[in-house]
N, C-alpha and C. Protein backbone atom coordinates (compact mmCIF):
# COMPACT_ATOMS: atom_id res chain seq x y z
N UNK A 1 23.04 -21.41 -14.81
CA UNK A 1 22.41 -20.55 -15.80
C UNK A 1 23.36 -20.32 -16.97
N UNK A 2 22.99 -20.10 -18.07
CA UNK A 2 23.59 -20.35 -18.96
C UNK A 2 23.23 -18.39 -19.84
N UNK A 3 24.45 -17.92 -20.59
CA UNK A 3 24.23 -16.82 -21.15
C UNK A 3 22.83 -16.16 -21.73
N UNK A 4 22.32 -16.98 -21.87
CA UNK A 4 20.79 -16.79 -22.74
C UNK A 4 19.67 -16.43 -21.74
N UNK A 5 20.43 -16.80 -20.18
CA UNK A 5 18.95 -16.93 -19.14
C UNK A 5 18.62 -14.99 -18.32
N UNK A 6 17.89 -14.53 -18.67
CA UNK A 6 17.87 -13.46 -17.87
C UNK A 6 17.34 -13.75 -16.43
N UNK A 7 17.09 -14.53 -15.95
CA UNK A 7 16.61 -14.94 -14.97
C UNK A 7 16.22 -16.38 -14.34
N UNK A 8 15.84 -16.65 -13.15
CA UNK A 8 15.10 -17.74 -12.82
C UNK A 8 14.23 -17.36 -11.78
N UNK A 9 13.30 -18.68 -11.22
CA UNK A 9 12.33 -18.88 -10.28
C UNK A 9 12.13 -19.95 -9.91
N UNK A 10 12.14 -20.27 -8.51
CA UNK A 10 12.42 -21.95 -8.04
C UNK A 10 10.67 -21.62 -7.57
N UNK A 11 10.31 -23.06 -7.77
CA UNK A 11 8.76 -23.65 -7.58
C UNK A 11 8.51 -23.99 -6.24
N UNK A 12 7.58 -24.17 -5.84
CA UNK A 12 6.39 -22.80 -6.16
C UNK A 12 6.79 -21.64 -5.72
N UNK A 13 5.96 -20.96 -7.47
CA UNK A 13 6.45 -19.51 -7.58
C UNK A 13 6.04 -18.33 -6.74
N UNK A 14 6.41 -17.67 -6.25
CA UNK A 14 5.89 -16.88 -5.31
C UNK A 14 5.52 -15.90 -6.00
N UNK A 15 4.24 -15.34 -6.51
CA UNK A 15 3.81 -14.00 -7.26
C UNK A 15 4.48 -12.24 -7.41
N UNK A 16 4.64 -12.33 -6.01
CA UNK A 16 5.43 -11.17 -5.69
C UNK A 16 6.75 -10.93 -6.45
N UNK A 17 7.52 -12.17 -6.02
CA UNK A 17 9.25 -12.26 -7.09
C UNK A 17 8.95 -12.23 -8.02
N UNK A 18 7.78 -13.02 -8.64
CA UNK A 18 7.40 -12.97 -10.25
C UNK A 18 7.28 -11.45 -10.43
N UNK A 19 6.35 -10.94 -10.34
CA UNK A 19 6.31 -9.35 -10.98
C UNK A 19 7.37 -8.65 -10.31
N UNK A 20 8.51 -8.63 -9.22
CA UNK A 20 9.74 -8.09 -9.44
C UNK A 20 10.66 -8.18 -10.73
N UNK A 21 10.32 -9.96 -10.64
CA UNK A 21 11.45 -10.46 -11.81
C UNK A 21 10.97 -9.70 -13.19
N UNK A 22 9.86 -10.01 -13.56
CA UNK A 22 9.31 -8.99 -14.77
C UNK A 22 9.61 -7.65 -14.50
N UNK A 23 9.78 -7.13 -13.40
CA UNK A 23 9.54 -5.66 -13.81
C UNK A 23 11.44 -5.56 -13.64
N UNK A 24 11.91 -5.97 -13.48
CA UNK A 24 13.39 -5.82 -13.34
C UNK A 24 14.09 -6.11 -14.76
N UNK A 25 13.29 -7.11 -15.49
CA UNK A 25 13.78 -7.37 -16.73
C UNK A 25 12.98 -6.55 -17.91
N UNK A 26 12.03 -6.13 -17.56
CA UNK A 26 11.21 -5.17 -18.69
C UNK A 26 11.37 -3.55 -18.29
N UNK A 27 11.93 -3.26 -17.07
CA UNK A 27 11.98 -1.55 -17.01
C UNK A 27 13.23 -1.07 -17.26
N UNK A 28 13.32 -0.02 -18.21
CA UNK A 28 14.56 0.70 -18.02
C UNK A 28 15.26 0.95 -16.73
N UNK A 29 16.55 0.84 -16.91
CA UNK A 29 17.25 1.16 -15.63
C UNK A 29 17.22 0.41 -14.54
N UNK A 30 16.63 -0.36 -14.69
CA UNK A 30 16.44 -1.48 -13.46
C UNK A 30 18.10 -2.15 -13.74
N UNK A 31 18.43 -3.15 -12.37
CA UNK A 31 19.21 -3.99 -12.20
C UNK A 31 19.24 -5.17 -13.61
N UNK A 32 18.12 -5.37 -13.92
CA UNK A 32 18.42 -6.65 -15.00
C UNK A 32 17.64 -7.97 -14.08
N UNK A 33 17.89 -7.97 -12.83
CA UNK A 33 17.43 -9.07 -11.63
C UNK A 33 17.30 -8.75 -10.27
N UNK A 34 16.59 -8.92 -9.68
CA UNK A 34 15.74 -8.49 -8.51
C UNK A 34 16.72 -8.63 -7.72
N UNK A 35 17.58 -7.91 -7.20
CA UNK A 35 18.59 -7.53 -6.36
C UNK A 35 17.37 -7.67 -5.00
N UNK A 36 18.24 -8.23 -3.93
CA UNK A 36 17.68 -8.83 -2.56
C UNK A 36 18.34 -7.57 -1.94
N UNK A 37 17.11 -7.24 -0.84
CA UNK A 37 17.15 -5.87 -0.18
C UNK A 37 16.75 -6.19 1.51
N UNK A 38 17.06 -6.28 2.04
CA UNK A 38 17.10 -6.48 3.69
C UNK A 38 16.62 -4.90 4.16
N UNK A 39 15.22 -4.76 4.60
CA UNK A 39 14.75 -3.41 5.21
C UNK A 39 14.74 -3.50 6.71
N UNK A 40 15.26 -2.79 7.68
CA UNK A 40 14.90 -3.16 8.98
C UNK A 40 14.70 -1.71 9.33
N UNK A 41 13.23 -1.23 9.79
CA UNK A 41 12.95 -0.15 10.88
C UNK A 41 11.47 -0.20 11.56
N UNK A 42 11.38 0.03 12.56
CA UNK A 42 10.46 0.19 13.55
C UNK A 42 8.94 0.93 13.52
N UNK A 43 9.32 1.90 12.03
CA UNK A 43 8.54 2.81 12.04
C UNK A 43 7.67 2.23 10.87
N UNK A 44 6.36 1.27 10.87
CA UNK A 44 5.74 0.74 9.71
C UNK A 44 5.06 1.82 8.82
N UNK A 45 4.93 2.69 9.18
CA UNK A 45 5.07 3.24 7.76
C UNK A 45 6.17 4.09 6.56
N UNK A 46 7.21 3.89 7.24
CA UNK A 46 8.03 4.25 6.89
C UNK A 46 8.94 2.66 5.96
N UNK A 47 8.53 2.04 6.82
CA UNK A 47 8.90 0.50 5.99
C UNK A 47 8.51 0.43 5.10
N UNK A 48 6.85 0.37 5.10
CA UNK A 48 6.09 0.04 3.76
C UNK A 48 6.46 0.93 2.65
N UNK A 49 7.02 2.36 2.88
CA UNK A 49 7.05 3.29 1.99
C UNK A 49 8.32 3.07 1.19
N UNK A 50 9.46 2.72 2.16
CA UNK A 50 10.48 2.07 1.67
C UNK A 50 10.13 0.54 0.46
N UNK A 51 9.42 -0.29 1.05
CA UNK A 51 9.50 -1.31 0.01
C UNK A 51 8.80 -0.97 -0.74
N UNK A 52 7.72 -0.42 -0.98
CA UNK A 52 6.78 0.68 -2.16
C UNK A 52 7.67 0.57 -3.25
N UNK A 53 8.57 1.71 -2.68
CA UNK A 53 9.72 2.33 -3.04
C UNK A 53 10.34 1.16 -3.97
N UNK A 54 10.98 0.23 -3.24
CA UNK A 54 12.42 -0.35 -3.90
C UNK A 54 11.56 -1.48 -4.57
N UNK A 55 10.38 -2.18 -4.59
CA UNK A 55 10.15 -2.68 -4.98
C UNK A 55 9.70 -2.55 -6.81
N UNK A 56 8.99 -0.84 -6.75
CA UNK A 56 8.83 -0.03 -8.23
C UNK A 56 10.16 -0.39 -8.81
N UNK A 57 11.52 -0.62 -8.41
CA UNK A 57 12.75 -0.64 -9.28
C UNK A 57 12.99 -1.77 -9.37
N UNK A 58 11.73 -3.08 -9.12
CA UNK A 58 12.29 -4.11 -9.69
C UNK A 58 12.99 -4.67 -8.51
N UNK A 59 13.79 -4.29 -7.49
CA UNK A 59 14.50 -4.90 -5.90
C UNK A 59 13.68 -5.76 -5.23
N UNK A 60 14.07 -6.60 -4.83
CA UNK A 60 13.35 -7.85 -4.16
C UNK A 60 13.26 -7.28 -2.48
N UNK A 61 12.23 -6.64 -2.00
CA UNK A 61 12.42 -6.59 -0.79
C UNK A 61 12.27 -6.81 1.04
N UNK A 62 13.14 -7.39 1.84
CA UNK A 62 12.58 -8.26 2.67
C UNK A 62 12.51 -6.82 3.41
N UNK A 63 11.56 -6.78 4.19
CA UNK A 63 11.41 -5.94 5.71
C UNK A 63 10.98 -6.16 6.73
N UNK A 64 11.43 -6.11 7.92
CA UNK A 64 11.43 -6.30 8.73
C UNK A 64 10.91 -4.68 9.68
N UNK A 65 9.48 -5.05 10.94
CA UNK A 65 9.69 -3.98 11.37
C UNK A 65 10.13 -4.59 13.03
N UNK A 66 10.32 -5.63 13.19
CA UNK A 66 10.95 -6.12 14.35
C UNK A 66 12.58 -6.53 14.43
N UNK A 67 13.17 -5.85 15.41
CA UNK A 67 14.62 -5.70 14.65
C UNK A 67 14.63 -7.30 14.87
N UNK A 68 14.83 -7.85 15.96
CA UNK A 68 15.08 -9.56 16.42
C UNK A 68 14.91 -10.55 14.87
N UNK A 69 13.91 -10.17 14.12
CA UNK A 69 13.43 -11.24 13.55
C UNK A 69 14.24 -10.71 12.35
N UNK A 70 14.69 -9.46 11.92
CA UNK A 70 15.02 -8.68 10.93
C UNK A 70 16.68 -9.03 11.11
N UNK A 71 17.43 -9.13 12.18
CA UNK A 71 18.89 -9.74 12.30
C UNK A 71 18.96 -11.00 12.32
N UNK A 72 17.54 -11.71 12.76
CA UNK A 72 17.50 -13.21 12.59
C UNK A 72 17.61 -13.65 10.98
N UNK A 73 17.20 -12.79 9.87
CA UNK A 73 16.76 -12.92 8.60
C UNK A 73 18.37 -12.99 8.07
N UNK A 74 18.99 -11.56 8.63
CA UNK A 74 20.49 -11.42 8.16
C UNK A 74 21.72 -12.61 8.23
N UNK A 75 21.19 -13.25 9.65
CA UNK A 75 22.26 -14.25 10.03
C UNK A 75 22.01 -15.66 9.03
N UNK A 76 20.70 -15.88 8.07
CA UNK A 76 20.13 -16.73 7.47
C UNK A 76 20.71 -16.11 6.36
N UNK A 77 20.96 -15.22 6.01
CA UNK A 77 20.29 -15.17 4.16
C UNK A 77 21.67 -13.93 4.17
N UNK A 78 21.96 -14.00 2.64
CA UNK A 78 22.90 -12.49 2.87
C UNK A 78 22.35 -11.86 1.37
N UNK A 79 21.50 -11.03 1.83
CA UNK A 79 20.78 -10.13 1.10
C UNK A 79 22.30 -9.31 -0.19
N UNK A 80 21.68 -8.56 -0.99
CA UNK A 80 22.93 -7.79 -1.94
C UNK A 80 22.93 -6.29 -0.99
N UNK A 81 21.93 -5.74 -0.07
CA UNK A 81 21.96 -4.73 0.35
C UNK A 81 21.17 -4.70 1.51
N UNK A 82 21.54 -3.62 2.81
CA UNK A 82 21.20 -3.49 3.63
C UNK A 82 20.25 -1.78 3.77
N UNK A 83 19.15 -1.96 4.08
CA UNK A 83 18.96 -0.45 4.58
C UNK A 83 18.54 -0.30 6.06
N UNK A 84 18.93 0.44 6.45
CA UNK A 84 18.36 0.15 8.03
C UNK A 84 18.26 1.28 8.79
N UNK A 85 17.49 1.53 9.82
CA UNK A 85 17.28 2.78 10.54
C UNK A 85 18.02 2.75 12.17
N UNK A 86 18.42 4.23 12.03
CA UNK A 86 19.23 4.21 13.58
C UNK A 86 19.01 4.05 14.77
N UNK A 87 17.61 4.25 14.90
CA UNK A 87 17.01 4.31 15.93
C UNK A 87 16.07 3.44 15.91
N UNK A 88 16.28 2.19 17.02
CA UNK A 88 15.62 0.57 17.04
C UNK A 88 14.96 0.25 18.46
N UNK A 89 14.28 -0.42 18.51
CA UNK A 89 14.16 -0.36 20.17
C UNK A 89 14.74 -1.70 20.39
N UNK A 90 15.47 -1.82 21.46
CA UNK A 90 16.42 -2.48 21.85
C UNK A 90 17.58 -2.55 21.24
N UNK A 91 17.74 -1.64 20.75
CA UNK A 91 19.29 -2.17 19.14
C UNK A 91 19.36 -0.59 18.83
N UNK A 92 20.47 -0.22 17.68
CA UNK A 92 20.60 0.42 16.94
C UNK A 92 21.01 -0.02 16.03
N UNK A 93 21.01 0.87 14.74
CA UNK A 93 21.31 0.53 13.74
C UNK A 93 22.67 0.87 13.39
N UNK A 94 23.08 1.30 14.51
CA UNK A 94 25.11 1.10 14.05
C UNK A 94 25.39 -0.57 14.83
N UNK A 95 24.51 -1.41 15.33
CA UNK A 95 24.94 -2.58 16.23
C UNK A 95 24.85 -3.31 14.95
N UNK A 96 23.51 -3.64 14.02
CA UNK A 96 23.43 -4.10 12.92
C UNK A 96 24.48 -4.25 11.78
N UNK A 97 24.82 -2.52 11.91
CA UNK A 97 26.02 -2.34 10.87
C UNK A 97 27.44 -3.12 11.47
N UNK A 98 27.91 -3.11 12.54
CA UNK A 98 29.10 -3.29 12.48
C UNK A 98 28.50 -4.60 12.93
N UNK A 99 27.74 -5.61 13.22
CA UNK A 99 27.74 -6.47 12.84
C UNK A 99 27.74 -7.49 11.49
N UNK A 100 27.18 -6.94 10.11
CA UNK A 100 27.58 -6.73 8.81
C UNK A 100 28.92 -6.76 9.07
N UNK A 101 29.25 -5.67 9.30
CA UNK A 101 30.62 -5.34 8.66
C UNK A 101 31.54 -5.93 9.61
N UNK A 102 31.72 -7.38 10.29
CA UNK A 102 32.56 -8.08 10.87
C UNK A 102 32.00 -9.18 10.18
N UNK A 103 31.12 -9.90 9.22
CA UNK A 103 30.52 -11.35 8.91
C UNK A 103 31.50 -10.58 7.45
N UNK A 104 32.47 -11.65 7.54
CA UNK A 104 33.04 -12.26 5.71
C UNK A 104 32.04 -11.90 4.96
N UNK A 105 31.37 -12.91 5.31
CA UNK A 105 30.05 -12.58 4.19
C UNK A 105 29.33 -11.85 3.74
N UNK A 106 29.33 -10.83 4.70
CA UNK A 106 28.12 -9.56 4.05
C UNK A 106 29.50 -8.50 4.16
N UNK A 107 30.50 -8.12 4.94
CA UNK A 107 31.10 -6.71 5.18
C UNK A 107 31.44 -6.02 3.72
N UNK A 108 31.23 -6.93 2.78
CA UNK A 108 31.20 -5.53 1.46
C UNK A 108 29.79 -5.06 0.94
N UNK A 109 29.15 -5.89 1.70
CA UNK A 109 27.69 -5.41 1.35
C UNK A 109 27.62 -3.56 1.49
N UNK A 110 26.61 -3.38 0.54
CA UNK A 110 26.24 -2.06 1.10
C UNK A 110 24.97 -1.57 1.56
N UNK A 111 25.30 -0.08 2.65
CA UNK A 111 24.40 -0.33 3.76
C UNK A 111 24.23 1.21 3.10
N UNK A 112 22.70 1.42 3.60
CA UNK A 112 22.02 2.74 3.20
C UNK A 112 21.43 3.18 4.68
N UNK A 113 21.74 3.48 5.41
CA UNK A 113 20.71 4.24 6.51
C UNK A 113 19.78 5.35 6.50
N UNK A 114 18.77 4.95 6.80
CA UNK A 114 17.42 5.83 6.77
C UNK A 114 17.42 6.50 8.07
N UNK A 115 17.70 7.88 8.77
CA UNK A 115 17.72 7.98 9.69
C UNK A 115 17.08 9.38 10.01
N UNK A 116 16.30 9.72 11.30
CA UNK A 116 15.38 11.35 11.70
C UNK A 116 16.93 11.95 12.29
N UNK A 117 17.86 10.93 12.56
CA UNK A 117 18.85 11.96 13.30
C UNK A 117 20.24 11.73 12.49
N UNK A 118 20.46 12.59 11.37
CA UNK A 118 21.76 12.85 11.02
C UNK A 118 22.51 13.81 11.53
N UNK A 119 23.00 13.80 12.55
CA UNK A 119 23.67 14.60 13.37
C UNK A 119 25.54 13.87 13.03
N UNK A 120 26.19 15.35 13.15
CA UNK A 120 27.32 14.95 12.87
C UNK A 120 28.06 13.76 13.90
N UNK A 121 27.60 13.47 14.86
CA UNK A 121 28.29 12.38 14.98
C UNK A 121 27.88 10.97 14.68
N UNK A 122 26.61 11.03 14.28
CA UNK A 122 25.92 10.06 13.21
C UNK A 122 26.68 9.47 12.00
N UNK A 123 27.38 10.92 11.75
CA UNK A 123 28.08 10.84 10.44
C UNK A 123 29.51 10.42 10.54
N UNK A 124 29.78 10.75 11.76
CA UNK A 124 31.21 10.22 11.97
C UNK A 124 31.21 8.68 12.57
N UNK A 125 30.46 8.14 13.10
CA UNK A 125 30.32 7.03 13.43
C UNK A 125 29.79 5.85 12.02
N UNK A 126 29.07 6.88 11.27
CA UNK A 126 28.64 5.98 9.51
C UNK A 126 30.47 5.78 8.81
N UNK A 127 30.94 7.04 8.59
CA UNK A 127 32.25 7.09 8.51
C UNK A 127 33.32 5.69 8.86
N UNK A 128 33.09 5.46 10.42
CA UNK A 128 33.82 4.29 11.04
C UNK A 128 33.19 2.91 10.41
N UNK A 129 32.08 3.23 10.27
CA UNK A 129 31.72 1.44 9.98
C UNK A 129 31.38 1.63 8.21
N UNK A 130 32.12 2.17 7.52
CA UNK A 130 32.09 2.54 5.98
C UNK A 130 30.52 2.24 5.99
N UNK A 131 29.66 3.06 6.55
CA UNK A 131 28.72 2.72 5.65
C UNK A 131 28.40 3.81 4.57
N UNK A 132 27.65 3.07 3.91
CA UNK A 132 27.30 3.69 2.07
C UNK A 132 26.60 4.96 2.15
N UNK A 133 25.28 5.34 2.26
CA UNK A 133 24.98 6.20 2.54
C UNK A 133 23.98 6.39 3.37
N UNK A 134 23.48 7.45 3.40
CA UNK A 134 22.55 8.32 4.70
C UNK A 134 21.34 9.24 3.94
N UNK A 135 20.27 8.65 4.35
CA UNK A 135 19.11 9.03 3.56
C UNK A 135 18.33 10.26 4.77
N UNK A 136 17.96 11.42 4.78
CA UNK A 136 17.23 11.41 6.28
C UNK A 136 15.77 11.54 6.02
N UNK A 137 15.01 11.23 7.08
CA UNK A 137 13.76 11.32 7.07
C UNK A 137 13.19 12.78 7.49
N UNK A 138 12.15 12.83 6.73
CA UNK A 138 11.48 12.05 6.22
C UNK A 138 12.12 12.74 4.69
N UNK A 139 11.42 11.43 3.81
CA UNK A 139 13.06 11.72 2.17
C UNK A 139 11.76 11.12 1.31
N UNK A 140 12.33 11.56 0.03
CA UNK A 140 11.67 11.91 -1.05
C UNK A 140 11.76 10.37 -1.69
N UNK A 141 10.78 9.52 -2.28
CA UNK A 141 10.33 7.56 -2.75
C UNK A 141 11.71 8.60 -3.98
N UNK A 142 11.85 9.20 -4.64
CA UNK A 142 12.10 9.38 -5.83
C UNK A 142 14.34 8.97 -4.94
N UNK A 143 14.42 9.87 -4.21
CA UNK A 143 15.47 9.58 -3.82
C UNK A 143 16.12 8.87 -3.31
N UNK A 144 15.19 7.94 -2.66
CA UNK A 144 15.73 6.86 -2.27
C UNK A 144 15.88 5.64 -2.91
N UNK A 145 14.92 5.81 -3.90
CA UNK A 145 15.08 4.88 -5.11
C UNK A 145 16.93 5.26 -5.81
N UNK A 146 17.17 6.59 -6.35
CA UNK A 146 18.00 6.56 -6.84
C UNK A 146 19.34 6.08 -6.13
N UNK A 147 19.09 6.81 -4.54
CA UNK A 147 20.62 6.14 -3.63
C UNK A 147 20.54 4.82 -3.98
N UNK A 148 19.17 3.99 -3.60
CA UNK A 148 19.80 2.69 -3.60
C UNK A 148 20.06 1.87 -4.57
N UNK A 149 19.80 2.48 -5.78
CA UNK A 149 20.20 1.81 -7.15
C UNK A 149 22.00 1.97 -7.42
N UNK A 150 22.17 3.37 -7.17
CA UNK A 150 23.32 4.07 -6.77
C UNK A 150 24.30 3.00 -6.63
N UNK A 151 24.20 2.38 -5.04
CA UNK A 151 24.82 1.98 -4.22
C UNK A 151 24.56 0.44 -5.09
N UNK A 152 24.19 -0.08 -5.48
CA UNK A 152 23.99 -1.02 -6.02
C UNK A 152 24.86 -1.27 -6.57
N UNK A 153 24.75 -0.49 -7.96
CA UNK A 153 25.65 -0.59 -9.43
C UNK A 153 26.83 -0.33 -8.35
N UNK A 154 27.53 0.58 -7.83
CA UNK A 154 28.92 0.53 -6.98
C UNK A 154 29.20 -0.33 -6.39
N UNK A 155 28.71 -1.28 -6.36
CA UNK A 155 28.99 -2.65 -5.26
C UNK A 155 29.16 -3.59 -6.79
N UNK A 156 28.99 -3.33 -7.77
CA UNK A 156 28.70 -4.36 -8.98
C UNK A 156 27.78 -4.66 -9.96
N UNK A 157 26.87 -4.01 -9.24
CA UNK A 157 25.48 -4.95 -9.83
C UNK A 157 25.44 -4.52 -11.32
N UNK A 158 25.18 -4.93 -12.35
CA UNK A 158 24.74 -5.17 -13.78
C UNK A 158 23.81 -5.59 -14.52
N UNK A 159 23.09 -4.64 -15.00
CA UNK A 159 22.18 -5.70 -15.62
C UNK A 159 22.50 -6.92 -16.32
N UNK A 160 21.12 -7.54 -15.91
CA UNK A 160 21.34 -9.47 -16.36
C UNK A 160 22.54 -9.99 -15.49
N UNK A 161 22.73 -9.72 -14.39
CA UNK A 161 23.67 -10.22 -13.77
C UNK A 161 22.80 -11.80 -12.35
N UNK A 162 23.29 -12.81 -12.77
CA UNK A 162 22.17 -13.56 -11.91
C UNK A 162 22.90 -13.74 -10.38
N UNK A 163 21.82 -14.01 -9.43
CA UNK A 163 22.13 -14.27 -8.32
C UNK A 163 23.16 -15.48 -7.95
């Protein structure tokens, strides 16, 4: 890509990325480019509300409400951000995290947890595996939009910055 390109799209176009990519390059405050978002929780409506959510800011977002297929996605692809919930059936979402945060590849990623139980040792265990932040449920589309833009720009992100 060359200075002039605010973006791309490899063929065939998938509609969905298309109106991310537009709305990422035409809304204020957006990223500039559809920042890749890895959602994993159990609770589908709480998913959908999440990608609702991150998708209005222009974020490209994968979700997962099966954790298996949702760590299968991670070990494939390394998303710019993780959000994930603590409570999984068969898993948790600190197994996820400190799995992140041992792969080269993702451990500077940043991780947002959506969680019903922020209990202080929740917090001391987020603490150990640096993760980013802690959203609790049930939480306001307006705020979670802002954490995860937040956490974004702190990891780098810029507008017009390409993948």
């Amino acid at each position: 890509l060359n200075k002039e390109t605010d973006g791309y799209l490899v063929k065939p176009i998938d509609n969905e990325r298309l109106q991310i990519l537009l709305k990422a390059l035409l809304i204020p405050d957006n990223l500039g480019r559809p920042a890749e978002v890895l959602v994993i929780d159990d609770d589908r409506t709480t998913l959908k509300l999440v990608q609702r959510t991150l998708n209005r800011r222009g974020l490209y977002v994968h979700a997962f409400s099966d954790v298996f297929e949702g760590t299968q996605h991670l070990r494939t692809n390394t998303p710019d951000m993780l959000v994930v919930d603590l409570q999984l059936p068969g898993s948790t979402g600190f197994e996820i995290c400190r799995t992140v945060r041992s792969d080269a590849d993702t451990a500077l990623m940043p991780i947002l947890v959506v969680t019903a139980a922020p209990s202080r040792e929740n917090v001391q265990k987020a603490i150990e595996l640096q993760i980013n932040g802690f959203i609790a449920k049930p939480f306001e589309p307006k705020d979670l939009a802002a954490r995860a833009m937040d956490l974004l720009r702190q990891a780098g992100w810029r507008p017009g910055q390409a993948s």
